[in-house]
C-alpha atoms as a PDB file:
ATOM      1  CA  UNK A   1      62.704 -57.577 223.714  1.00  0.00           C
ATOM      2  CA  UNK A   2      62.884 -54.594 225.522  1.00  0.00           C
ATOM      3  CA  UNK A   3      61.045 -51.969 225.115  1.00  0.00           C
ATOM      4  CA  UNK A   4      62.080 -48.521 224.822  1.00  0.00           C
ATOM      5  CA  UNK A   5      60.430 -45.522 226.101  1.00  0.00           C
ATOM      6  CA  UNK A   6      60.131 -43.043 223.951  1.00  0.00           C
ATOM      7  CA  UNK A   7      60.743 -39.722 224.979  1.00  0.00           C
ATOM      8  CA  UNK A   8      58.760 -36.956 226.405  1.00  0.00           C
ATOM      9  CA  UNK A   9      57.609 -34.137 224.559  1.00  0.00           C
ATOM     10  CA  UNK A  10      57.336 -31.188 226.886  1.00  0.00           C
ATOM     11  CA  UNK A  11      54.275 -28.922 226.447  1.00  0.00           C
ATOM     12  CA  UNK A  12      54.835 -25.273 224.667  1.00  0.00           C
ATOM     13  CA  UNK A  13      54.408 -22.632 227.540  1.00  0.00           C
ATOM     14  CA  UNK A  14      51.097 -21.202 227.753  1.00  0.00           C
ATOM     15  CA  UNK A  15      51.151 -17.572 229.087  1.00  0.00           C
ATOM     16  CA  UNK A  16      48.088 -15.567 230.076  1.00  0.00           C
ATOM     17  CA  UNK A  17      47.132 -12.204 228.299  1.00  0.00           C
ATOM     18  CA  UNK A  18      47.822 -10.579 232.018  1.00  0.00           C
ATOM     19  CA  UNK A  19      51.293 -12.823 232.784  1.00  0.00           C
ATOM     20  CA  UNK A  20      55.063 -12.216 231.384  1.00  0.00           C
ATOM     21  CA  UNK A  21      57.307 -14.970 230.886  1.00  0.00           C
ATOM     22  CA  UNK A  22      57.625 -16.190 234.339  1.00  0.00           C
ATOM     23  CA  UNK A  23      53.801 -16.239 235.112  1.00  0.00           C
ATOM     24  CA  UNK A  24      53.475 -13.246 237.092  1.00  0.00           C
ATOM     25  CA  UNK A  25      50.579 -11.238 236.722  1.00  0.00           C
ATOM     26  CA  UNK A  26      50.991  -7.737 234.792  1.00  0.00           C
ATOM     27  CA  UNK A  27      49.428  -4.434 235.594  1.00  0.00           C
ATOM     28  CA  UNK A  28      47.322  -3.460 232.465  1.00  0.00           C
ATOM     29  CA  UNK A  29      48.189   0.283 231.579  1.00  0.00           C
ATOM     30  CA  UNK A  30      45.263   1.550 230.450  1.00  0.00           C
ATOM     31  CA  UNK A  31      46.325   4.482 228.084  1.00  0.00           C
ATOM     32  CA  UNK A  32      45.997   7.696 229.404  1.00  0.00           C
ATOM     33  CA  UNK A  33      43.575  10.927 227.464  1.00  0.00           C
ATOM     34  CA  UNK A  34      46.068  13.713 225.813  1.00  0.00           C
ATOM     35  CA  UNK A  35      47.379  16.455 228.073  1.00  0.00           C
ATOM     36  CA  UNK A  36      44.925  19.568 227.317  1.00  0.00           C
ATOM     37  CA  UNK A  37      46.838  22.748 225.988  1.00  0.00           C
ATOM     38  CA  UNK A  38      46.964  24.520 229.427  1.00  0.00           C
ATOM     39  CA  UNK A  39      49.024  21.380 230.852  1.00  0.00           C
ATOM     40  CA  UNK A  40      51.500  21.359 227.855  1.00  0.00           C
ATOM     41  CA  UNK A  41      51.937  25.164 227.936  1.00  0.00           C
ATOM     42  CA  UNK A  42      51.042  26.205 231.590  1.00  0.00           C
ATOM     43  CA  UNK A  43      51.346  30.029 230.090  1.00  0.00           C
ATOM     44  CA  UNK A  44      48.136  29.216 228.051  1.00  0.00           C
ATOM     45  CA  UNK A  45      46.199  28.798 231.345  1.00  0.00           C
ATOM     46  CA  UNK A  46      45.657  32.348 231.870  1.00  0.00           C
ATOM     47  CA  UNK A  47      42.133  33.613 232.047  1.00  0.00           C
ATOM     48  CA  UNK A  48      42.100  35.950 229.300  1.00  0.00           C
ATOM     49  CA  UNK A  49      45.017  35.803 226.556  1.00  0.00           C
ATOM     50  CA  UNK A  50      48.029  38.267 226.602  1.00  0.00           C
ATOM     51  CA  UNK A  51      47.663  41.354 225.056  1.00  0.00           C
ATOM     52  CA  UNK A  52      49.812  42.221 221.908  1.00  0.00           C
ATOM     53  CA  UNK A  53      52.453  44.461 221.924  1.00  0.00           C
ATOM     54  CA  UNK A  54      51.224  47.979 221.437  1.00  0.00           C
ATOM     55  CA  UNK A  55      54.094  48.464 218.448  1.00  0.00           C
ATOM     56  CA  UNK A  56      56.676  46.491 216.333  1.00  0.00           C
ATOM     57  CA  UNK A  57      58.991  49.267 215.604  1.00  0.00           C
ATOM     58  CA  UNK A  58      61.043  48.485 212.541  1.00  0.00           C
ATOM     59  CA  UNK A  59      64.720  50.300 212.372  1.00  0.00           C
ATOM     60  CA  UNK A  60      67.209  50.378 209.801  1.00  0.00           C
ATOM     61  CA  UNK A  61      70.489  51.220 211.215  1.00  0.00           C
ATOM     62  CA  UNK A  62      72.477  54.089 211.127  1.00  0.00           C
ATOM     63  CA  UNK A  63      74.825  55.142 208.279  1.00  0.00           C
ATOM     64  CA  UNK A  64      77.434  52.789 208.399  1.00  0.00           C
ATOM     65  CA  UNK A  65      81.202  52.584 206.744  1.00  0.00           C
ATOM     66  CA  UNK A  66      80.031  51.083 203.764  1.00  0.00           C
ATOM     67  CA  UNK A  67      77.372  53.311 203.015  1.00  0.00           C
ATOM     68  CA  UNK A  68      79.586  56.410 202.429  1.00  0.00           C
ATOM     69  CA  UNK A  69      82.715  54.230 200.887  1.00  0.00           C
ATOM     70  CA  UNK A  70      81.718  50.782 199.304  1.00  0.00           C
ATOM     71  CA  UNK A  71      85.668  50.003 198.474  1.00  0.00           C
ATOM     72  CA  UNK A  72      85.783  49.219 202.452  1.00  0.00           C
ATOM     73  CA  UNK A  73      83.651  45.946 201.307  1.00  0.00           C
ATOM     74  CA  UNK A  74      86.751  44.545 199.626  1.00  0.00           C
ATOM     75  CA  UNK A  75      88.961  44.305 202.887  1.00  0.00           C
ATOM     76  CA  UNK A  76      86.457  44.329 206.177  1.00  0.00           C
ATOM     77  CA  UNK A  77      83.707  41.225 206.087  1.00  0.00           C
ATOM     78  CA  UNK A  78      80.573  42.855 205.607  1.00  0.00           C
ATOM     79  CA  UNK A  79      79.535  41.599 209.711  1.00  0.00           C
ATOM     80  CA  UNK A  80      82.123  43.827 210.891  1.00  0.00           C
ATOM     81  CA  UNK A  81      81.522  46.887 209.325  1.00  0.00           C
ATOM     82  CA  UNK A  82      80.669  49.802 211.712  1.00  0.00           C
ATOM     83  CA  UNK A  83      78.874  52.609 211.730  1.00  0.00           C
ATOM     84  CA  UNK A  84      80.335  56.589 210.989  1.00  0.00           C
ATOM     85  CA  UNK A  85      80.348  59.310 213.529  1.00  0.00           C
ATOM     86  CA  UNK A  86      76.930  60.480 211.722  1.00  0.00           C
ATOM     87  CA  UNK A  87      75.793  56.748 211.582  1.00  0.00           C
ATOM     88  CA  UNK A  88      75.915  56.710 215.755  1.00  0.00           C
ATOM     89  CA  UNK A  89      74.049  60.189 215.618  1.00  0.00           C
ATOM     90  CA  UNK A  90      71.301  58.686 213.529  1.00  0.00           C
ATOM     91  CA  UNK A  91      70.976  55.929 216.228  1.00  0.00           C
ATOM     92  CA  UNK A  92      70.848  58.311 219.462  1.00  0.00           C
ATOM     93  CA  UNK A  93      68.267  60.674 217.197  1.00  0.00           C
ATOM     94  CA  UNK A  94      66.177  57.568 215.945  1.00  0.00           C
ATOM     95  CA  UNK A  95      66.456  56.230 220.112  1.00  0.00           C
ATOM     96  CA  UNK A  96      64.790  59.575 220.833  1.00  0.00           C
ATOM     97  CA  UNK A  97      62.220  59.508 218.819  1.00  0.00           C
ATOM     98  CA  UNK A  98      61.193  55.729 219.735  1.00  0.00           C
ATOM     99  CA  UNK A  99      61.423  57.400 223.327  1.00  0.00           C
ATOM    100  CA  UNK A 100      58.766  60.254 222.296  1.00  0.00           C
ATOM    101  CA  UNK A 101      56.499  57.505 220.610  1.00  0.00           C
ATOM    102  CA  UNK A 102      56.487  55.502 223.203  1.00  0.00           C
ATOM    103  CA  UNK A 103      56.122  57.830 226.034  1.00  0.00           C
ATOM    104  CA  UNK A 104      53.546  59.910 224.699  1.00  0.00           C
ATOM    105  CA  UNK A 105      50.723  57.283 225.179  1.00  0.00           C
ATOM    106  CA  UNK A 106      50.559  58.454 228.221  1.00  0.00           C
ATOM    107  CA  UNK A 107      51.016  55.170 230.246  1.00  0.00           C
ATOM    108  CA  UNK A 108      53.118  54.693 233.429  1.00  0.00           C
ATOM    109  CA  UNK A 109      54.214  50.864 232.738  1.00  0.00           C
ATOM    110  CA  UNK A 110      55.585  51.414 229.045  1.00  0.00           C
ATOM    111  CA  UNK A 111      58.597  49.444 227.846  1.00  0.00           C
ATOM    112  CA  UNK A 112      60.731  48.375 224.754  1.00  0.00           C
ATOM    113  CA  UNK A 113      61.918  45.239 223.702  1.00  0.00           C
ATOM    114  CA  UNK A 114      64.891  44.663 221.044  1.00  0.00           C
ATOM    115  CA  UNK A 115      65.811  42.501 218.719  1.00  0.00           C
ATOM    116  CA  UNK A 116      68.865  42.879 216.676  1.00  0.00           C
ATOM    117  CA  UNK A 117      70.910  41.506 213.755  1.00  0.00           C
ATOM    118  CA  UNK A 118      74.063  40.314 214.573  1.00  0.00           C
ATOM    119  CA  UNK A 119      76.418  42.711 212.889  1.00  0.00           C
ATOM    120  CA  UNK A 120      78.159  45.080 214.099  1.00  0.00           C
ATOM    121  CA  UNK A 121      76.621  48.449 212.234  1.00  0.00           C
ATOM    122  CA  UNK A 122      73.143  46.980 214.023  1.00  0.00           C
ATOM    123  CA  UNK A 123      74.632  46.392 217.622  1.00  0.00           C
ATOM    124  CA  UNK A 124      75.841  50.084 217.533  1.00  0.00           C
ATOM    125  CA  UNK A 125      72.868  51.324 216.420  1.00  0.00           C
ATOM    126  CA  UNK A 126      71.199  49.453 219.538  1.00  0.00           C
ATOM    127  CA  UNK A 127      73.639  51.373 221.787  1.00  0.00           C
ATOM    128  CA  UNK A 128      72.742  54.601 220.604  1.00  0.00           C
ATOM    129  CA  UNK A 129      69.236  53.720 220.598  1.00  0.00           C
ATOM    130  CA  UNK A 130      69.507  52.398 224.150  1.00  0.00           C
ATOM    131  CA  UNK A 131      70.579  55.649 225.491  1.00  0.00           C
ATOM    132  CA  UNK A 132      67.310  57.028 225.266  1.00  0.00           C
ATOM    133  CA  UNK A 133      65.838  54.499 227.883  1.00  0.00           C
ATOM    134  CA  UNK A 134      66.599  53.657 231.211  1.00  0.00           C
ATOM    135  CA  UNK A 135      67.192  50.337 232.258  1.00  0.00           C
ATOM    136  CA  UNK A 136      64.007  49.550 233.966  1.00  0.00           C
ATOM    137  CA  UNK A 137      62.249  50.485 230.301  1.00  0.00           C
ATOM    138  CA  UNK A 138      63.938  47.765 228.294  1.00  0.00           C
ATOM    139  CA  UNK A 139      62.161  44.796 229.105  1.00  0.00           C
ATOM    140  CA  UNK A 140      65.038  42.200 227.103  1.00  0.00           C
ATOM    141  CA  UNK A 141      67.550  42.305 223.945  1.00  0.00           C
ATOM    142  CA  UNK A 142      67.923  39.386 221.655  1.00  0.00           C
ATOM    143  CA  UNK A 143      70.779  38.807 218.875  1.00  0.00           C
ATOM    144  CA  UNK A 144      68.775  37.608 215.934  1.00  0.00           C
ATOM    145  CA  UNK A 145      70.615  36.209 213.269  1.00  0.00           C
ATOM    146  CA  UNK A 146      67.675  35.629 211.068  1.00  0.00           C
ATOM    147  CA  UNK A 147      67.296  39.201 210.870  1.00  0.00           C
ATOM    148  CA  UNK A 148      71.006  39.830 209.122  1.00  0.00           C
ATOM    149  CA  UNK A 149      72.034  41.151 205.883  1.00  0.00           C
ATOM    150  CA  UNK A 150      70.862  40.123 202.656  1.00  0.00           C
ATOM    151  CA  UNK A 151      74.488  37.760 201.895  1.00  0.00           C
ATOM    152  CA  UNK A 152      76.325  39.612 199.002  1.00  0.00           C
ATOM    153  CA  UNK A 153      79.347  36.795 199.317  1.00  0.00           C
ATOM    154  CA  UNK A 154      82.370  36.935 200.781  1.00  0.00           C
ATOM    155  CA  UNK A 155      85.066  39.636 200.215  1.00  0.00           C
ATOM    156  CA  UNK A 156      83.536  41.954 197.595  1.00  0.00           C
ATOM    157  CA  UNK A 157      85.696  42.731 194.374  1.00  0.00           C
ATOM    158  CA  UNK A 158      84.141  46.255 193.732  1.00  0.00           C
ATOM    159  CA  UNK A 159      83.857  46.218 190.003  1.00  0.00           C
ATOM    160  CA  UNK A 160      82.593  43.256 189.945  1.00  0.00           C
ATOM    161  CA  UNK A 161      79.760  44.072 192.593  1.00  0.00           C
ATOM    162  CA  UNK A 162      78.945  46.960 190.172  1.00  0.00           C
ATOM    163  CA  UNK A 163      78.205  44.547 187.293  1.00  0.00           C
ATOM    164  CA  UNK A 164      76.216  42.200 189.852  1.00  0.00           C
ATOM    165  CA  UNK A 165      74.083  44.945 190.568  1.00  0.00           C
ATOM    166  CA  UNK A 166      72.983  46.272 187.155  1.00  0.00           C
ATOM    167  CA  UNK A 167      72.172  42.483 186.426  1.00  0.00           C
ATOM    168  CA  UNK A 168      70.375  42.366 189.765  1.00  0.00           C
ATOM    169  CA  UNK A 169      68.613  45.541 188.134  1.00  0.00           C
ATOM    170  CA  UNK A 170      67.708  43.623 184.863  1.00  0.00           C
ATOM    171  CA  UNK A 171      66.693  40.399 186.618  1.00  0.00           C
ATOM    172  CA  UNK A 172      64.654  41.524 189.289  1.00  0.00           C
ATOM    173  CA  UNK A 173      65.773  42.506 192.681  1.00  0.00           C
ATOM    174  CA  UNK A 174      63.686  39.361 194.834  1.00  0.00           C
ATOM    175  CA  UNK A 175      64.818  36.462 192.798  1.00  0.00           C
ATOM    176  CA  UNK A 176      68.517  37.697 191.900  1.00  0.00           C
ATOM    177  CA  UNK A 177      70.833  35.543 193.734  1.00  0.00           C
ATOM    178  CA  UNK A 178      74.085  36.967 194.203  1.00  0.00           C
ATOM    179  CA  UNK A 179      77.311  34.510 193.679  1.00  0.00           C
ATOM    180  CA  UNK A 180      78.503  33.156 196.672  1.00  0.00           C
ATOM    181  CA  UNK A 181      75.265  34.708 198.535  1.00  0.00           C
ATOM    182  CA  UNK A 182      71.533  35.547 198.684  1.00  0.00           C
ATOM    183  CA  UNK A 183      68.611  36.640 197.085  1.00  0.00           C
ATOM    184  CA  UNK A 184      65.516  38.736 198.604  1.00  0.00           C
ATOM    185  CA  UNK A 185      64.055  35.701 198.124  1.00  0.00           C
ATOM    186  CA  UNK A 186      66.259  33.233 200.276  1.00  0.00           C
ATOM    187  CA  UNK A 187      66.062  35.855 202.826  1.00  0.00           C
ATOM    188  CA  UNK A 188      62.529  35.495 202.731  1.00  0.00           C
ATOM    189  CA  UNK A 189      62.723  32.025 203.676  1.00  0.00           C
ATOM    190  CA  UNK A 190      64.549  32.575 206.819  1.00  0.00           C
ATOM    191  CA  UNK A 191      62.180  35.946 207.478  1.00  0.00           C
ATOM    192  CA  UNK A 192      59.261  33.175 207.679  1.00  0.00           C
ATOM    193  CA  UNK A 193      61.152  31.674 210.102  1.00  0.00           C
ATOM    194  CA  UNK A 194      61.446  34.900 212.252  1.00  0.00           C
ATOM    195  CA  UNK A 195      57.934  35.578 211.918  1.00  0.00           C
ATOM    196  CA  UNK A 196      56.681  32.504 213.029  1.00  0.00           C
ATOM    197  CA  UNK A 197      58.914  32.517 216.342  1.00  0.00           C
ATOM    198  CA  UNK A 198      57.811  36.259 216.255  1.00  0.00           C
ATOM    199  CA  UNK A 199      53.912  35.700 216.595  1.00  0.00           C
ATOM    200  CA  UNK A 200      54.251  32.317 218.761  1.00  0.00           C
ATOM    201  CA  UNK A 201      56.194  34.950 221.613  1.00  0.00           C
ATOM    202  CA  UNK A 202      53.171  37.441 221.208  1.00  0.00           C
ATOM    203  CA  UNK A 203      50.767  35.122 221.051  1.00  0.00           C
ATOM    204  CA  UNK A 204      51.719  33.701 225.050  1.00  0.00           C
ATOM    205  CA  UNK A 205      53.119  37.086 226.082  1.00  0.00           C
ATOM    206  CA  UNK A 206      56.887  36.181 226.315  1.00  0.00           C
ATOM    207  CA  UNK A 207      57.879  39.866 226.454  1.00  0.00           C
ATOM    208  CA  UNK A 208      55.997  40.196 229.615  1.00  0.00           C
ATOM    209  CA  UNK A 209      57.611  40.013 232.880  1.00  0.00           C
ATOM    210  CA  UNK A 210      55.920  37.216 235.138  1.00  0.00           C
ATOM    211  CA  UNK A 211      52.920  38.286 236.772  1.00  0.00           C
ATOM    212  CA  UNK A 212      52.437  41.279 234.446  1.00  0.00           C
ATOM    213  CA  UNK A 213      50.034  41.712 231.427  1.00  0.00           C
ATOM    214  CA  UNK A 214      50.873  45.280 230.110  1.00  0.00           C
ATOM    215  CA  UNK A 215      49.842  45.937 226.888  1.00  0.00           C
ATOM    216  CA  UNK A 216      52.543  48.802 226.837  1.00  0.00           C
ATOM    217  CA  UNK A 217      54.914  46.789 225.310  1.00  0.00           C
ATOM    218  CA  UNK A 218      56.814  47.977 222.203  1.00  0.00           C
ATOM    219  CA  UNK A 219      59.085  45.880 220.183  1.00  0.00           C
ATOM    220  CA  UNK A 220      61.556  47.443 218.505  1.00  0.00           C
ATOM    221  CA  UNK A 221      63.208  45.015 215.463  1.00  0.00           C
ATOM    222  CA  UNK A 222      67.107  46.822 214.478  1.00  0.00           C
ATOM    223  CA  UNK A 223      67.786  45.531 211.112  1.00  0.00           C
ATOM    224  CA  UNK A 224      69.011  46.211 207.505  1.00  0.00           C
ATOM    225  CA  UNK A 225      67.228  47.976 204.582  1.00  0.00           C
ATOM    226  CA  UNK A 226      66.437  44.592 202.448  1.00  0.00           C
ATOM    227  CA  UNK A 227      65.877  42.512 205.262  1.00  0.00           C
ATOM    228  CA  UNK A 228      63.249  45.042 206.644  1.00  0.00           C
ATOM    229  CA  UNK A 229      61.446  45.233 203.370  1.00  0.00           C
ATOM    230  CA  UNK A 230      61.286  41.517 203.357  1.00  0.00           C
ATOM    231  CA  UNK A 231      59.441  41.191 206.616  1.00  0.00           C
ATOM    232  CA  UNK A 232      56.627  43.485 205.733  1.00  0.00           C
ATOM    233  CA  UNK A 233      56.133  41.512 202.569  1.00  0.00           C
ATOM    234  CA  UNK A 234      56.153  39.185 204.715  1.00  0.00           C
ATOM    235  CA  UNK A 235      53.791  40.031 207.355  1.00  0.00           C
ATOM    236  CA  UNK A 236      51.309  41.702 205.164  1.00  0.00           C
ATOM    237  CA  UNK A 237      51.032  39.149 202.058  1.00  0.00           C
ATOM    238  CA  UNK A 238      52.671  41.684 199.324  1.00  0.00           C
ATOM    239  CA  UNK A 239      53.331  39.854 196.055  1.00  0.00           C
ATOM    240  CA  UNK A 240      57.227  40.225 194.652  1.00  0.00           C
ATOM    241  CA  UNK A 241      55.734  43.499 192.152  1.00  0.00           C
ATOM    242  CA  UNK A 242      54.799  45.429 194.993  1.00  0.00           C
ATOM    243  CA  UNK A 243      58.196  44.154 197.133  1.00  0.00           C
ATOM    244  CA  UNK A 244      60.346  45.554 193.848  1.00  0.00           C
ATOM    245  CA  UNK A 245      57.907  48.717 194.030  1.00  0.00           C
ATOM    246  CA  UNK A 246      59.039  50.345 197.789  1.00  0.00           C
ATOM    247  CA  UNK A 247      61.880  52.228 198.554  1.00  0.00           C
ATOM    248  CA  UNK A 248      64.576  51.864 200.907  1.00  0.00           C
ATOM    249  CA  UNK A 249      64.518  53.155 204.522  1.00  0.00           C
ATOM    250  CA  UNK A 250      66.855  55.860 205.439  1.00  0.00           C
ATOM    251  CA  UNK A 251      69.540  55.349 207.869  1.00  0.00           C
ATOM    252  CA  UNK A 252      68.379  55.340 211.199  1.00  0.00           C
ATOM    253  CA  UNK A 253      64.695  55.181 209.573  1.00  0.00           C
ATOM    254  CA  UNK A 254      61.784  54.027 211.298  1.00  0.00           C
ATOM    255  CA  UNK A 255      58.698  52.304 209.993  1.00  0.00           C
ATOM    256  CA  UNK A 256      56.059  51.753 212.992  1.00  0.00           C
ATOM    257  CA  UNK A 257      53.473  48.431 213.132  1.00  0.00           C
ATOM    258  CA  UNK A 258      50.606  50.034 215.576  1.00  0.00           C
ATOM    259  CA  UNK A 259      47.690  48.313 216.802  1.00  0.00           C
ATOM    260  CA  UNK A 260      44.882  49.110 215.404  1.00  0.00           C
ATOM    261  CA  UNK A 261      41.369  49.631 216.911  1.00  0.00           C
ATOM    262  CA  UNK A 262      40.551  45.862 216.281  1.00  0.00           C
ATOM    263  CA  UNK A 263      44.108  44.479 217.411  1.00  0.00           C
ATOM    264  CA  UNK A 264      46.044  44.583 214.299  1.00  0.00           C
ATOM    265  CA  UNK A 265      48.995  45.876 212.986  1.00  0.00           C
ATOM    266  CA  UNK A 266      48.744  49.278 210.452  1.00  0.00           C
ATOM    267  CA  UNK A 267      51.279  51.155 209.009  1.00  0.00           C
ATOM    268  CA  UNK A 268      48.409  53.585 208.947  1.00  0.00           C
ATOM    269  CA  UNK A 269      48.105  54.136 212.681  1.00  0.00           C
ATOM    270  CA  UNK A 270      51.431  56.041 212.842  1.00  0.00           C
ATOM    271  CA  UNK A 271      51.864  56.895 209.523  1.00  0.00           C
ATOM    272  CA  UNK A 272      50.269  59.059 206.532  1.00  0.00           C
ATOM    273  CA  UNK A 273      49.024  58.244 203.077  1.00  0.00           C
ATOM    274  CA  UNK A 274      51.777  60.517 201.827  1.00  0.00           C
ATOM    275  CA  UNK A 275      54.015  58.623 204.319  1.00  0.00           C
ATOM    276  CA  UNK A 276      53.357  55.336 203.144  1.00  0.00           C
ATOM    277  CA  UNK A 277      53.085  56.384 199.182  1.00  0.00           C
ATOM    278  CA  UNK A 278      56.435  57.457 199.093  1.00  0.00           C
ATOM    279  CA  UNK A 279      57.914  54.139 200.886  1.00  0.00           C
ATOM    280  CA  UNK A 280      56.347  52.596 197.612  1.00  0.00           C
ATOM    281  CA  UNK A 281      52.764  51.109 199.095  1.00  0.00           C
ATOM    282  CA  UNK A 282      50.327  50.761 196.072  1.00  0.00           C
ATOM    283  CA  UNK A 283      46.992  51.966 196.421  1.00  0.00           C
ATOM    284  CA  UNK A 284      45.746  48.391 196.753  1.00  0.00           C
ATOM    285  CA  UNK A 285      48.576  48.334 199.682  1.00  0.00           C
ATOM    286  CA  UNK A 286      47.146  51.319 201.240  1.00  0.00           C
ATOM    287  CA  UNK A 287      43.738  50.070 201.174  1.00  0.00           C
ATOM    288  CA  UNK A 288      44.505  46.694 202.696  1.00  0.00           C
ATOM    289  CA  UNK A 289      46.199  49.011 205.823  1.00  0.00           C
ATOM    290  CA  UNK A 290      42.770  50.507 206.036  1.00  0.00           C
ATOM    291  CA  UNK A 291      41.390  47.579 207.023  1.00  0.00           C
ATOM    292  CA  UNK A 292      43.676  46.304 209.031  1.00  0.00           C
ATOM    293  CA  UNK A 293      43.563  49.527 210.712  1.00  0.00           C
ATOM    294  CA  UNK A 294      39.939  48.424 212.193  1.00  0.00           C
ATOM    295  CA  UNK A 295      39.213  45.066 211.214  1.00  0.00           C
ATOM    296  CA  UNK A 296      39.234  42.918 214.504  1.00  0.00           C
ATOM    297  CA  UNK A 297      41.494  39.735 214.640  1.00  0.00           C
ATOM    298  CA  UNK A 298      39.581  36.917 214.083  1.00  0.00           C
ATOM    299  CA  UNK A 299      38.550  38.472 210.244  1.00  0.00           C
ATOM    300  CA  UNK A 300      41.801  37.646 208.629  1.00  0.00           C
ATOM    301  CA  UNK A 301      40.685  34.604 206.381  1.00  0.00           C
ATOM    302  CA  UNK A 302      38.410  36.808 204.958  1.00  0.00           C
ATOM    303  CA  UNK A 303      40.756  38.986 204.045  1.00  0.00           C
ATOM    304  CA  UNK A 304      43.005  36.141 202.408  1.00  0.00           C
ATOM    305  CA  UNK A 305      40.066  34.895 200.533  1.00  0.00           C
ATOM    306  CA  UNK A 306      39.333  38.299 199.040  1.00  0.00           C
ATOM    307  CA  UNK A 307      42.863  38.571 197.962  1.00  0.00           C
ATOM    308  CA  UNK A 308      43.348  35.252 196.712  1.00  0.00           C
ATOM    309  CA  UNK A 309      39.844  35.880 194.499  1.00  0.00           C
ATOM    310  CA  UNK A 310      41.311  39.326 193.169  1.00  0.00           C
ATOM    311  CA  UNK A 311      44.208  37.646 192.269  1.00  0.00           C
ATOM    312  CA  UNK A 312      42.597  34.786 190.324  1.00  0.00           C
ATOM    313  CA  UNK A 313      40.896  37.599 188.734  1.00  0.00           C
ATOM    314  CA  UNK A 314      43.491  39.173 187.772  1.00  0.00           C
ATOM    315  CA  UNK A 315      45.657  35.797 186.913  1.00  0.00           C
ATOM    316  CA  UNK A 316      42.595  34.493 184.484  1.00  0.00           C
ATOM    317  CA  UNK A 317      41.465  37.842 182.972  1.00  0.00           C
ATOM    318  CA  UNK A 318      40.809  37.838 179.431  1.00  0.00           C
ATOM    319  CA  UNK A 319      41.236  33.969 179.705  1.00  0.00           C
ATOM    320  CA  UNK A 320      38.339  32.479 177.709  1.00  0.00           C
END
């Protein structure tokens, strides 16, 4: 009888923790700490941090096509309307003024930066603004399309634009949503955006040209009526009553954001009380640009927690 071998049952390969497949020896990669901040953003790594822009300089534009005949609406897309003979002399006489603002500080190294909606009543407002500064003042330009029109549709049929607006009226003018467009409210969603690309290029100085740190810089935001509005509710907190409480710029209107003594930005600076009342700012507004007018940066929490606690007031009172 013959016996038969049986067969042989090879042993499962046995690797090392340090060896691949093949039984060479790996290199352990240890991992490696988080970059710090300066590494990730090399512009953090300055010393001291970059000071703000003396202004944001808010400017409706100049009387346009549409404001003097609203039938052109119903054959010219509202991006292409343009602005009127007196609509380009509101621009050159708004330019001048930024000019005399800007210039009477008294500093050597001033300069203005733009940005600007898309349309065209907007980019010829920037041309007549820009003829009140030389070339070596305007430190950059930048199409914004966040900053556009409030969207009113497509084509506009007139009377029926009529009718939209005295429901707008009824409804409320931030949450009305127009057919085929926007409310103030859906352009504040895309004003948040704006903002917070806004703060993140003062916050590391983008306006400055390398290897300066001015803080003579002026920013100067060309924009619609509605779309302005929206921002300061924006930037300051206002609730949707006082938003459907302030007025309308005028064409080739300014409203000036000035540092105040503690850093921040004050309609007060520039303007009066009688100024600001008749743009529509509440008492309670005007107070609040008080403080910002000398409260230094690092306080605004407070602030937020004294308005949130004034509002639950106000939200629970009578409440038992």
């Amino acid at each position: 009888m013959v016996a038969i071998a049986s067969p042989s049952v090879a042993a499962p390969p046995r690797f090392r923790c340090c060896e691949d497949s093949h039984g060479r020896r790996r290199h352990r990669h240890l991992p490696q700490p988080p970059l710090a901040a300066e590494a990730q953003f090399p512009e953090r790594s300055m010393a001291a941090p970059c000071p703000r822009p003396r202004r944001i300089i808010l400017v409706r534009h100049g009387q346009s096509e549409g404001n003097v005949d609203e039938s052109v609406y119903t054959r010219v897309p509202d991006p292409k309307i343009g602005l009127t003979p007196k609509g380009w002399r509101d621009a050159e006489e708004c330019g001048l003024r930024i000019r005399d603002l800007v210039a009477g500080d008294g500093a050597d190294d001033w300069k203005v930066y733009f940005y600007v909606s898309p349309y065209r009543r907007t980019l010829e407002t920037l041309r007549g603004l820009g003829k009140a500064f030389e070339r070596s003042r305007i430190a950059g330009v930048r199409e914004e399309p966040r900053v556009r029109e409030q969207d009113f549709g497509n084509f506009q049929d007139r009377e029926k634009m009529r009718i939209e607006k005295e429901i707008r009226h009824r409804y409320g003018r931030f949450f009305y949503r127009f057919p085929n467009g926007e409310s103030a409210a859906d352009v504040y969603d895309r004003i948040t955006g704006f903002r917070e690309t806004l703060r993140a290029d003062i916050d590391i100085g983008r306006f400055q040209p390398p290897g300066e740190r001015s803080p003579n810089m002026n920013l100067v935001i060309v924009s619609h009526g509605l779309t302005l509005r929206v921002f300061l509710m924006r930037w300051y907190k206002w609730t949707v009553e006082q938003f459907e409480g302030l007025n309308n710029f005028d064409n080739g209107g300014m409203l000036v954001m000035q540092t105040g003594s503690g850093g921040r930005y004050s309609l007060l600076v520039h303007h009066t009380v009688e100024e600001l009342r008749a743009f529509g700012l509440t008492e309670a507004m005007l107070n609040d640009q008080m403080w910002y007018r000398t409260v230094a940066l690092n306080k605004e929490n407070f602030l937020l927690m004294v308005k949130i606690s004034v509002f639950l007031l106000f939200l629970f009172n009578g409440v038992e």
